[in-house]
Each structure stands twice: as C-alpha cells, then as structure tokens.
Protein backbone atom coordinates (compact mmCIF):
# COMPACT_ATOMS: atom_id res chain seq x y z
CA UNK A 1 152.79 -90.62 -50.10
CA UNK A 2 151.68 -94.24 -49.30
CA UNK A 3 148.35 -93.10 -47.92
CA UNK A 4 147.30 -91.80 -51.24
CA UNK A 5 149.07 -94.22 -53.83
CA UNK A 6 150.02 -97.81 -52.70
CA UNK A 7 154.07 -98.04 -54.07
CA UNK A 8 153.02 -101.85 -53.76
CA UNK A 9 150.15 -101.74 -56.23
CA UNK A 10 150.30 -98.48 -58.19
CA UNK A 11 146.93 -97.35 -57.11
CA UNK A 12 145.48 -94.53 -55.69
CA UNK A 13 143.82 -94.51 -52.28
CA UNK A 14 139.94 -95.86 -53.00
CA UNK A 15 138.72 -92.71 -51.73
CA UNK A 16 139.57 -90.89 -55.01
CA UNK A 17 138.49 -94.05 -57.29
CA UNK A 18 135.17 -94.23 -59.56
CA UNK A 19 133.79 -97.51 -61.23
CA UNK A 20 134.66 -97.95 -64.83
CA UNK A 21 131.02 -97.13 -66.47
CA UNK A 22 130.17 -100.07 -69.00
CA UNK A 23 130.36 -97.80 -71.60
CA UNK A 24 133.78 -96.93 -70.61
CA UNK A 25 134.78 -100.73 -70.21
CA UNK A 26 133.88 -100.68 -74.39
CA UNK A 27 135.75 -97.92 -75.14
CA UNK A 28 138.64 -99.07 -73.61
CA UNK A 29 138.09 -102.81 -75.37
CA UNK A 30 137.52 -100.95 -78.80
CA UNK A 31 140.83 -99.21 -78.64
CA UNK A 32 142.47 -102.31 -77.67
CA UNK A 33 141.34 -104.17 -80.81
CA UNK A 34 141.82 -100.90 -82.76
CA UNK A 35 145.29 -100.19 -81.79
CA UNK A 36 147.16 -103.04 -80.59
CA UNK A 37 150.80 -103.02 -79.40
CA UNK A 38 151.45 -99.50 -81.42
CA UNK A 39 148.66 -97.85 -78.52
CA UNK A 40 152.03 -97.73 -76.29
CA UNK A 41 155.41 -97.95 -78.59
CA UNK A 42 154.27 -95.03 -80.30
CA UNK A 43 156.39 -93.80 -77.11
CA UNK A 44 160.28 -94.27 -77.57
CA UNK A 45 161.74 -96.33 -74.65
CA UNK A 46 165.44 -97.22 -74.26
CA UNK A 47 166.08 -100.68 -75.78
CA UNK A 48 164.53 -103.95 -73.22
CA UNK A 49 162.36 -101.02 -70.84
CA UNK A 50 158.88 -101.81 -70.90
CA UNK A 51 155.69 -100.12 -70.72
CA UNK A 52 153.47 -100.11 -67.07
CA UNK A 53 150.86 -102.81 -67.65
CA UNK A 54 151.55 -103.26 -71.56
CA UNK A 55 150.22 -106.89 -71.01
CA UNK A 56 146.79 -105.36 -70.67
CA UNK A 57 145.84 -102.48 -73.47
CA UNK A 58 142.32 -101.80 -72.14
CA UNK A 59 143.30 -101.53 -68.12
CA UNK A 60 146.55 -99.39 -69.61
CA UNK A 61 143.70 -97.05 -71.40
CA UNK A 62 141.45 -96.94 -68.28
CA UNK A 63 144.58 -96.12 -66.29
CA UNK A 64 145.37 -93.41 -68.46
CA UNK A 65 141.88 -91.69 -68.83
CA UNK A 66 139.55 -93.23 -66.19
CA UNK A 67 141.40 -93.87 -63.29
CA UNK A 68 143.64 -91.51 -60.25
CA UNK A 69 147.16 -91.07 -60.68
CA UNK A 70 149.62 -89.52 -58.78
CA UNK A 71 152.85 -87.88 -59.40
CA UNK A 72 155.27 -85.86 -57.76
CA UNK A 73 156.71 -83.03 -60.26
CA UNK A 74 159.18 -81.23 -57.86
CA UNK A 75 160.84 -81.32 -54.68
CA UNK A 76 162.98 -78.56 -52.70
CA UNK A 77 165.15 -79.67 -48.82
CA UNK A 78 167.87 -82.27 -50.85
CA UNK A 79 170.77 -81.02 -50.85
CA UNK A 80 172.63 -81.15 -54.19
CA UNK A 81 174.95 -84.23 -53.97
CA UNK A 82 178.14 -82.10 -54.53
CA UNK A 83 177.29 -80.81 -51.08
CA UNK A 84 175.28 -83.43 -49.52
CA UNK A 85 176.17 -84.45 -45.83
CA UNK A 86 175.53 -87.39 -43.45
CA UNK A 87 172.96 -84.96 -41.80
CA UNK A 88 169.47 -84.48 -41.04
CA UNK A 89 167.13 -82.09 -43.41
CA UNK A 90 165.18 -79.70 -41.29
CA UNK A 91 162.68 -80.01 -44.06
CA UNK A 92 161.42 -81.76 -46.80
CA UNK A 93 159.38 -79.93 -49.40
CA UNK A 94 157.06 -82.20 -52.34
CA UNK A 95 155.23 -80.56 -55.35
CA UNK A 96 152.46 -83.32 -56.28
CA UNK A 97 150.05 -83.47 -59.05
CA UNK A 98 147.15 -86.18 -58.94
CA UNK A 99 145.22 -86.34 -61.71
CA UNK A 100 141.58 -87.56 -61.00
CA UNK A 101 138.71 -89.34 -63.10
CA UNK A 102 137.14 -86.63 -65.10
CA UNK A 103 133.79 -86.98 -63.22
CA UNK A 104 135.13 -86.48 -59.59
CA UNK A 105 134.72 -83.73 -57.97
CA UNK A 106 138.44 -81.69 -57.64
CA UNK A 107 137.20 -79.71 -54.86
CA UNK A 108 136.34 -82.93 -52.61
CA UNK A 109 139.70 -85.09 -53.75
CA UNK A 110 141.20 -81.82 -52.79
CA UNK A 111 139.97 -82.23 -48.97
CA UNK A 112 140.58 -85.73 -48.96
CA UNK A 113 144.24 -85.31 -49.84
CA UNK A 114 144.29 -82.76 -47.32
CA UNK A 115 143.11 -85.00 -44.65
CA UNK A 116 145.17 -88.14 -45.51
CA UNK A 117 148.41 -85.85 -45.70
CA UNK A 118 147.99 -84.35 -42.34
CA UNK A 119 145.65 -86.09 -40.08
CA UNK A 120 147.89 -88.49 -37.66
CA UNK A 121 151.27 -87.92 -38.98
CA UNK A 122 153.90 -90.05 -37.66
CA UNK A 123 155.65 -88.96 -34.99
CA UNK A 124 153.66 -85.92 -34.35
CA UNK A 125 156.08 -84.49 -37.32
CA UNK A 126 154.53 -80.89 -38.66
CA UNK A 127 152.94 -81.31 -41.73
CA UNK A 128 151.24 -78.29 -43.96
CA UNK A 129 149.34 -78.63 -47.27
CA UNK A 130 148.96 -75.45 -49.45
CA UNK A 131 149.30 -73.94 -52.37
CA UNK A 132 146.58 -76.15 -54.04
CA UNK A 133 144.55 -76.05 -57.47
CA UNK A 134 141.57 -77.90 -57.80
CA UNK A 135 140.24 -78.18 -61.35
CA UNK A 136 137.49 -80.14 -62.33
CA UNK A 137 137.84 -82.13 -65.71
CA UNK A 138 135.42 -83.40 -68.36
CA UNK A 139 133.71 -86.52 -69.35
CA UNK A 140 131.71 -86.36 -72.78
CA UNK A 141 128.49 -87.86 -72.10
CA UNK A 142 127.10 -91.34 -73.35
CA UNK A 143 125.80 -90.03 -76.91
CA UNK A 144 122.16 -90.74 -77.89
CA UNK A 145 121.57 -93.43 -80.29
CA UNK A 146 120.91 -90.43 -83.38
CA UNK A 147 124.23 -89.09 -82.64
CA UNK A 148 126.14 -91.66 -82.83
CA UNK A 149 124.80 -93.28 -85.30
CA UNK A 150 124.97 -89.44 -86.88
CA UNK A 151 128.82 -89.72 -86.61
CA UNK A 152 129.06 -93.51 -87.85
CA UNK A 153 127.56 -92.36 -90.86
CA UNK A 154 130.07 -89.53 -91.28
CA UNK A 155 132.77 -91.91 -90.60
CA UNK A 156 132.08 -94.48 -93.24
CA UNK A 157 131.44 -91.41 -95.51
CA UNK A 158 134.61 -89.23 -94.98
CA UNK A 159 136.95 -91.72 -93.49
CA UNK A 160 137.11 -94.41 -95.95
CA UNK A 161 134.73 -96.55 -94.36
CA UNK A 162 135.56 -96.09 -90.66
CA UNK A 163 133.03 -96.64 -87.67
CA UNK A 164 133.05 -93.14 -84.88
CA UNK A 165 135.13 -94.08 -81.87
CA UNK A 166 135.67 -92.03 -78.61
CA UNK A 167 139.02 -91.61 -77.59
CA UNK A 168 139.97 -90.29 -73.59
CA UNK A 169 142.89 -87.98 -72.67
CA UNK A 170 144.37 -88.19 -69.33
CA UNK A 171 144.26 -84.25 -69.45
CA UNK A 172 141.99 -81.19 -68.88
CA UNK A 173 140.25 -78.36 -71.22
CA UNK A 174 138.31 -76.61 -68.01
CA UNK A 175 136.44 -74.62 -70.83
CA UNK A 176 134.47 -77.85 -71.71
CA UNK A 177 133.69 -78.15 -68.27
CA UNK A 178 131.52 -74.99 -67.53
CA UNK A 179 129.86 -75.32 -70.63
CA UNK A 180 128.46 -78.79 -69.64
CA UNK A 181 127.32 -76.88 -66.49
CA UNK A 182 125.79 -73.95 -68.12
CA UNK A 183 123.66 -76.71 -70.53
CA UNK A 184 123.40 -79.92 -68.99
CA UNK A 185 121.15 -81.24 -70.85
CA UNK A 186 123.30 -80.80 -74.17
CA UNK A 187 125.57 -83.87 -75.71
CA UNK A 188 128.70 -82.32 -76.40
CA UNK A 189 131.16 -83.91 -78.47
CA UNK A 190 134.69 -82.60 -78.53
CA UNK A 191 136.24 -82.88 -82.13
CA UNK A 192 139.60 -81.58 -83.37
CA UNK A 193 142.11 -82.19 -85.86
CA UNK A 194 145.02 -83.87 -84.30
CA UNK A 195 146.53 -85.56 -87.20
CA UNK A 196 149.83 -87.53 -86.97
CA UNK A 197 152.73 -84.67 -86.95
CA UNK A 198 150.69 -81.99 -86.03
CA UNK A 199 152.82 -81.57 -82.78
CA UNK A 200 150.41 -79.60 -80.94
CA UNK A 201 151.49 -77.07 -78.61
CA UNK A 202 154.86 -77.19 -80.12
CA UNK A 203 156.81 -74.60 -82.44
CA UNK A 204 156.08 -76.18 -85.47
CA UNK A 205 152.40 -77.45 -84.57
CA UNK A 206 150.13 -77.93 -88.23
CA UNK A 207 147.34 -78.79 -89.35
CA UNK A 208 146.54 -81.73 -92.02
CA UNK A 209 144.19 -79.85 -94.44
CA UNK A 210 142.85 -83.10 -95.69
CA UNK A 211 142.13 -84.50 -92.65
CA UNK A 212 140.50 -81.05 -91.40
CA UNK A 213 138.21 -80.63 -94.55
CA UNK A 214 136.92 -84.49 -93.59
CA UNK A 215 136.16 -82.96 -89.82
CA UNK A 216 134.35 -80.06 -91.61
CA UNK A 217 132.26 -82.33 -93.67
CA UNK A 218 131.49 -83.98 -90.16
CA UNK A 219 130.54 -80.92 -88.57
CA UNK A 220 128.33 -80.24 -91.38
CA UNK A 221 126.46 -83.80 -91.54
CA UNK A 222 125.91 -84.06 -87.87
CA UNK A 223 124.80 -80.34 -87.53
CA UNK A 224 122.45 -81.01 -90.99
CA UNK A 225 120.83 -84.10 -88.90
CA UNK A 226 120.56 -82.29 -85.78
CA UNK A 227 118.40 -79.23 -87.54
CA UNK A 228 116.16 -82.07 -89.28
CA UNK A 229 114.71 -83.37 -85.59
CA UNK A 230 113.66 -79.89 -84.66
C-alpha cells in the first residue's frame, strides 16, 4: 500500500496528484475565513481526538475535494481472533477505494494502480488486481464573470445579503459528468437544497421549504439574466 499512499506523509503517490488551480487555492481560503473551526467539529469525535490537519482549514478542504486519497474498506485472509493461530495466511485479500481529483482521468489512475500494485512485487509473491471500477468525477468549471456576478446578486437578494460561494464534495454524481461531455462548452452549476437537518440519503431526509423557495428565486434570476444576453 506504500507505493500508492506514503503511511509517513499521508499522500498519495505523485502519479495520481493534480496542482491546486488558483481558483481552487481561493475557494479553499474563502471557506476557511467563512467557516472557521466549526468546518471540522461539525463531526463528533471522542473527547481530546483531533481532526487530520485541523491546524490548516484550507489544505484540510483541498484534501478533502482536490486532492487523492486512499482507503481500504474491506479485507478477507485474517482469521477471526477467537481462532487466530501463530501461522502463516496463504492469502491476504484488500478491498481499496481511492478517490481521485475530480479532473483526473479514472481510467488512467486505474492503470497506474495496476502497475504500482503488481509490477516488481517483493519476493516474486503473486499479486492480482481485479474487480475494478473506474468512475470519472466532476469539477464545475471557473464561472464567467456574468455568472457569477449573476449569482452574487441573487445571494445578496435572497440570502440576506450573502456573496455566491462554491463549495467541493469529496464525492461523485457521474450524471454531471457526461453532461459536461455532451456540452462542453456549457457552465454548469450544480445547486441543491441541502439545508442543515435535511439528512440526505437517510430515512427521514427533508427539505427546508424556505431555504428551497430562496434556490427557486435563484434559478429564476440567473435563468432571467441568461435569456437577456441572447
């Protein structure tokens, strides 16, 4: 696992690593001064456990959203330690998971993985890699100066007064991926109404009607502006 993330440093192999776009680097910086401390305690810890790299807000964003990470979600060939024996496993089996910047291609970190994990193992052991799934994420696109000006005047309209900022999610919607592909040249903007409690994906997941007639009222200024420069 070394060869693709460094248990000395935390980071992923520099083959799978992109440079934080400026833009980016401002993002990052705005939630910072945004957010503050509550970016990361908003996730319970047991009492005197801290948070990886809490002493830096903007490099914990970038880590989250920008940057590689790898984890390993499962593993099969240890015995359970009811049963476990001073003997040798015949094999070990890993289930990993890396997560890559949203504008690297999944197809090629796939192949690189593939070559770090079995090109000159150690002691000739046998190594296989299968069972893959390469999925390509999304970046929004660095807006044009109407647009965003388009959604700081909905902000300080709607939202008592508020400035539009971008926020990144170290996840995937794959849908928002092939329609950047099928129009390229389009500035798509991902909106939704995640309002605090709405516990999304969860039995009891709601929406905050206030909050979602605001994002209408967005929707409906930006598209208004957007039909007046045709």
């Amino acid at each position: 696992m070394n060869r693709l993330d460094d248990c000395d440093t935390g980071r992923v192999t520099e083959d799978l690593q992109v440079p934080v776009p400026e833009w980016r680097q401002k993002e990052a910086d705005y939630i910072a001064a945004k957010y503050g401390e509550s970016y990361y305690t908003k996730y319970k810890m047991h009492e005197g456990v801290e948070y990886v790299g809490q002493d830096n807000i903007p490099e914990m964003y970038l880590n989250k959203t920008w940057r590689p990470n790898l984890s390993v979600t499962g593993a099969e060939g240890l015995p359970p330690i009811a049963s476990a024996g001073n003997v040798l496993r015949p094999k070990t089996t890993l289930r990993c998971s890396m997560r890559l910047c949203p504008v690297f291609d999944a197809h090629k970190a796939e192949e690189i993985i593939t070559e770090k994990l079995s090109t000159n193992v150690p002691y000739n052991a046998k190594v296989s890699v299968h069972g893959g799934h390469a999925g390509n994420g999304w970046c929004q696109k660095q807006l044009s100066e109407w647009l965003h000006n388009s959604l700081n005047e909905a902000g300080r309209a709607f939202f008592d007064g508020k400035d539009y900022g971008s926020f990144g999610e170290g996840g995937s919607i794959p849908f928002l991926n092939e329609l950047q592909k099928k129009y390229p040249d389009t500035q798509i903007v991902a909106l939704g109404v995640v309002g605090p409690g709405a516990n999304i994906h969860g039995p009891n997941e709601n929406i905050n009607l206030v909050f979602a007639k605001k994002m209408v009222k967005t929707l409906a200024h930006v598209i208004g502006q957007a039909g007046a420069l045709q």
